[in-house]
Protein backbone atom coordinates (compact mmCIF):
# COMPACT_ATOMS: atom_id res chain seq x y z
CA UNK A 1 -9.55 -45.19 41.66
CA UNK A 2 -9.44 -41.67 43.30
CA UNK A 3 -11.62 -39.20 41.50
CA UNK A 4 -10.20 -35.56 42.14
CA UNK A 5 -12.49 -32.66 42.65
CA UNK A 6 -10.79 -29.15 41.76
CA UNK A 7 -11.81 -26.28 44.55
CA UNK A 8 -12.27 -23.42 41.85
CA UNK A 9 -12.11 -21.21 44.47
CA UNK A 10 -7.60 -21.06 44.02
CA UNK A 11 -8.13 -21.20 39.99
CA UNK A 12 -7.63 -17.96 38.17
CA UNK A 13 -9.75 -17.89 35.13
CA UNK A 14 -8.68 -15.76 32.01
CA UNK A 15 -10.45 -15.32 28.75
CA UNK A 16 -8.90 -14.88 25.49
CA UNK A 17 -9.82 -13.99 21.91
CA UNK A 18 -10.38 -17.20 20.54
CA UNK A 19 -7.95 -18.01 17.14
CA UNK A 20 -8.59 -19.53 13.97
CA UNK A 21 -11.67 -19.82 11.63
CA UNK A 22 -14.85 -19.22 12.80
CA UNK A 23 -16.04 -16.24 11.04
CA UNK A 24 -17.55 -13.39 12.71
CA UNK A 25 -18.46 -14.81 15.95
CA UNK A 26 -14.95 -15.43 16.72
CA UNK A 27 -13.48 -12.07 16.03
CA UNK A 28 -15.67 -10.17 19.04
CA UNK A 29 -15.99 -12.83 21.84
CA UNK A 30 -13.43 -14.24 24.45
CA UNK A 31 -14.61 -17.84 24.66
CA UNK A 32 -11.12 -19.44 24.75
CA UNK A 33 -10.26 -19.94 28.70
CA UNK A 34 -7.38 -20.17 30.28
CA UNK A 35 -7.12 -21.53 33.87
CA UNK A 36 -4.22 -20.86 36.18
CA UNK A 37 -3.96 -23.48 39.09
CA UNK A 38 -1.81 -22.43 41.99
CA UNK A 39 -0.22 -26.10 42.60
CA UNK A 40 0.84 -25.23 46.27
CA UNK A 41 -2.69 -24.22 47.58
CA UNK A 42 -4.17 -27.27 46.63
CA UNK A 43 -2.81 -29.17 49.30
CA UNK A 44 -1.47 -32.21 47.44
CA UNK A 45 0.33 -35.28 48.76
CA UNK A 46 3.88 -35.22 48.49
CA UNK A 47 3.92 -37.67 45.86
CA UNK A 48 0.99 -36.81 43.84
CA UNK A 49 2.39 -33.50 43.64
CA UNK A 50 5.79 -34.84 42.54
CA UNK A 51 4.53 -37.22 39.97
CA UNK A 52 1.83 -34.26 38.75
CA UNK A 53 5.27 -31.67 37.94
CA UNK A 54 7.00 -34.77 35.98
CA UNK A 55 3.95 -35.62 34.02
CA UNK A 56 2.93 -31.49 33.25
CA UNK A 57 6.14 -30.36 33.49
CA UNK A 58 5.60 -28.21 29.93
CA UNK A 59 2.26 -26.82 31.69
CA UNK A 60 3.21 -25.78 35.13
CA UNK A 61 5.23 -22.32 35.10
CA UNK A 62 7.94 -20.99 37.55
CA UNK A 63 5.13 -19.70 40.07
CA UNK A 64 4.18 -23.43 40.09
CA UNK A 65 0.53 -22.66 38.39
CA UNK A 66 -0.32 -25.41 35.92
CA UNK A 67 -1.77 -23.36 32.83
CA UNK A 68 -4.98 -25.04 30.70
CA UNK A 69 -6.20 -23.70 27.84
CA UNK A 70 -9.59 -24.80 25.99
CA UNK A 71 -11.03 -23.66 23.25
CA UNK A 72 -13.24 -26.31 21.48
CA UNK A 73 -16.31 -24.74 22.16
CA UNK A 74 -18.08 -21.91 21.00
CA UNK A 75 -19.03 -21.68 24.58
CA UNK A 76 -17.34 -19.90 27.13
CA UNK A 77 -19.27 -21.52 29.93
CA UNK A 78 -18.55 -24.72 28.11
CA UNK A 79 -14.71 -24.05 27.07
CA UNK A 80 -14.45 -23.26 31.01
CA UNK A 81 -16.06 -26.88 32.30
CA UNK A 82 -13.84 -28.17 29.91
CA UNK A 83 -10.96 -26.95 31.12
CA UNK A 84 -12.01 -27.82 34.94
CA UNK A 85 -12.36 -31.48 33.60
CA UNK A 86 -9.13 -31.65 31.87
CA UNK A 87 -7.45 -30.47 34.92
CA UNK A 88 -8.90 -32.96 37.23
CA UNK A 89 -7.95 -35.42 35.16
CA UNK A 90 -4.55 -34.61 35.14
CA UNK A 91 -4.27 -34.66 39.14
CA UNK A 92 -6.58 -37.86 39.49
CA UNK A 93 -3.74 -39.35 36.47
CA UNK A 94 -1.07 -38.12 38.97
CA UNK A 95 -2.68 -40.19 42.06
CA UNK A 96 -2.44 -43.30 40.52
CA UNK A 97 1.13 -44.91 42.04
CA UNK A 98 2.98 -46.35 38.88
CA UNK A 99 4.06 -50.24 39.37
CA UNK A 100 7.24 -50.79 40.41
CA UNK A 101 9.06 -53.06 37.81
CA UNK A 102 10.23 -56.36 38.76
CA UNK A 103 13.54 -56.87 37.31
CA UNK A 104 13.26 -60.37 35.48
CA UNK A 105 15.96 -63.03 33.48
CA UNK A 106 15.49 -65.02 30.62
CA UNK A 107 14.97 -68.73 30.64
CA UNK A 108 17.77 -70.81 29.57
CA UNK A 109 15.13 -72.10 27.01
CA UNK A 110 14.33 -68.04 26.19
CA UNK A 111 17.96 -67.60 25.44
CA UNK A 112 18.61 -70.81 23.14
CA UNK A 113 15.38 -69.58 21.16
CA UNK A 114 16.64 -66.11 20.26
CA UNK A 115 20.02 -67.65 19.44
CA UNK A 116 18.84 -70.52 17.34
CA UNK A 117 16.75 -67.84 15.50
CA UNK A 118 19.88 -65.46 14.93
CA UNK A 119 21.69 -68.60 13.62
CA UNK A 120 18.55 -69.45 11.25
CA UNK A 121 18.50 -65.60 9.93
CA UNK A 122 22.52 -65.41 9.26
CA UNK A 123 22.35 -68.58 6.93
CA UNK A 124 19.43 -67.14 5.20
CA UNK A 125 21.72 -64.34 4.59
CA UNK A 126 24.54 -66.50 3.88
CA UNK A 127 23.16 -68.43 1.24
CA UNK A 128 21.50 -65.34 -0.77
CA UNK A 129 24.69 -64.15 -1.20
CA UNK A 130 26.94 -64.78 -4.74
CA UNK A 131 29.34 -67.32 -4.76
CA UNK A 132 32.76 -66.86 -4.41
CA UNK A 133 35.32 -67.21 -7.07
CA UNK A 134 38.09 -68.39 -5.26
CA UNK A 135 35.89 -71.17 -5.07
């Protein structure tokens, strides 16, 4: 499995008032991080970088930056690793090649089964049903 190391050096690193409880502490420091990755200078394959703007297509913006926020930690140093992590996860997730499925049929045998089964059900039904009084 490829392993994906982000070069920090193209991320842009913003930090936000963090929301939500967390009394005091909360209300004066910018823990929350937000980290802009310009997709274009990272130098992706062709195909990871297609498969990476399908899967993150509600993270990556019009400049073609995909956009992480964390905010679990009380940290900002933590909340920023976090982020990091989360990112290279989503690039090594887009260098994995998906299988290609193999289109298949059903057995002759396959094919009796589910219609014997149908047949089975449909009586069932049949005979909870009132009697008719035509007769």
């Amino acid at each position: 499995m490829h392993s994906y190391i982000l070069p920090t050096k193209v991320c842009e690193f913003r930090y936000v008032l963090g929301s939500g409880p967390g009394g005091q502490h909360v209300n004066k420091t910018a823990t929350t991080v937000e980290l802009r990755v310009p997709l274009p200078k990272l130098g992706l394959p062709p195909g990871v970088m297609r498969r990476l703007l399908a899967q993150q297509s509600g993270r990556i913006n019009k400049a073609r930056e995909l956009i992480v926020q964390a905010s679990s930690h009380r940290s900002q140093l933590q909340n920023k690793e976090e982020a990091v992590r989360r990112v290279e996860k989503l690039i090594t997730t887009a260098y994995q090649v998906p299988k290609q499925r193999q289109a298949t049929k059903p057995t002759a045998a396959s094919k009796r089964r589910r219609v014997d089964k149908k047949k089975r059900r449909g009586s069932v039904k049949t005979q909870r049903q009132k009697p008719s009084v035509d007769g």
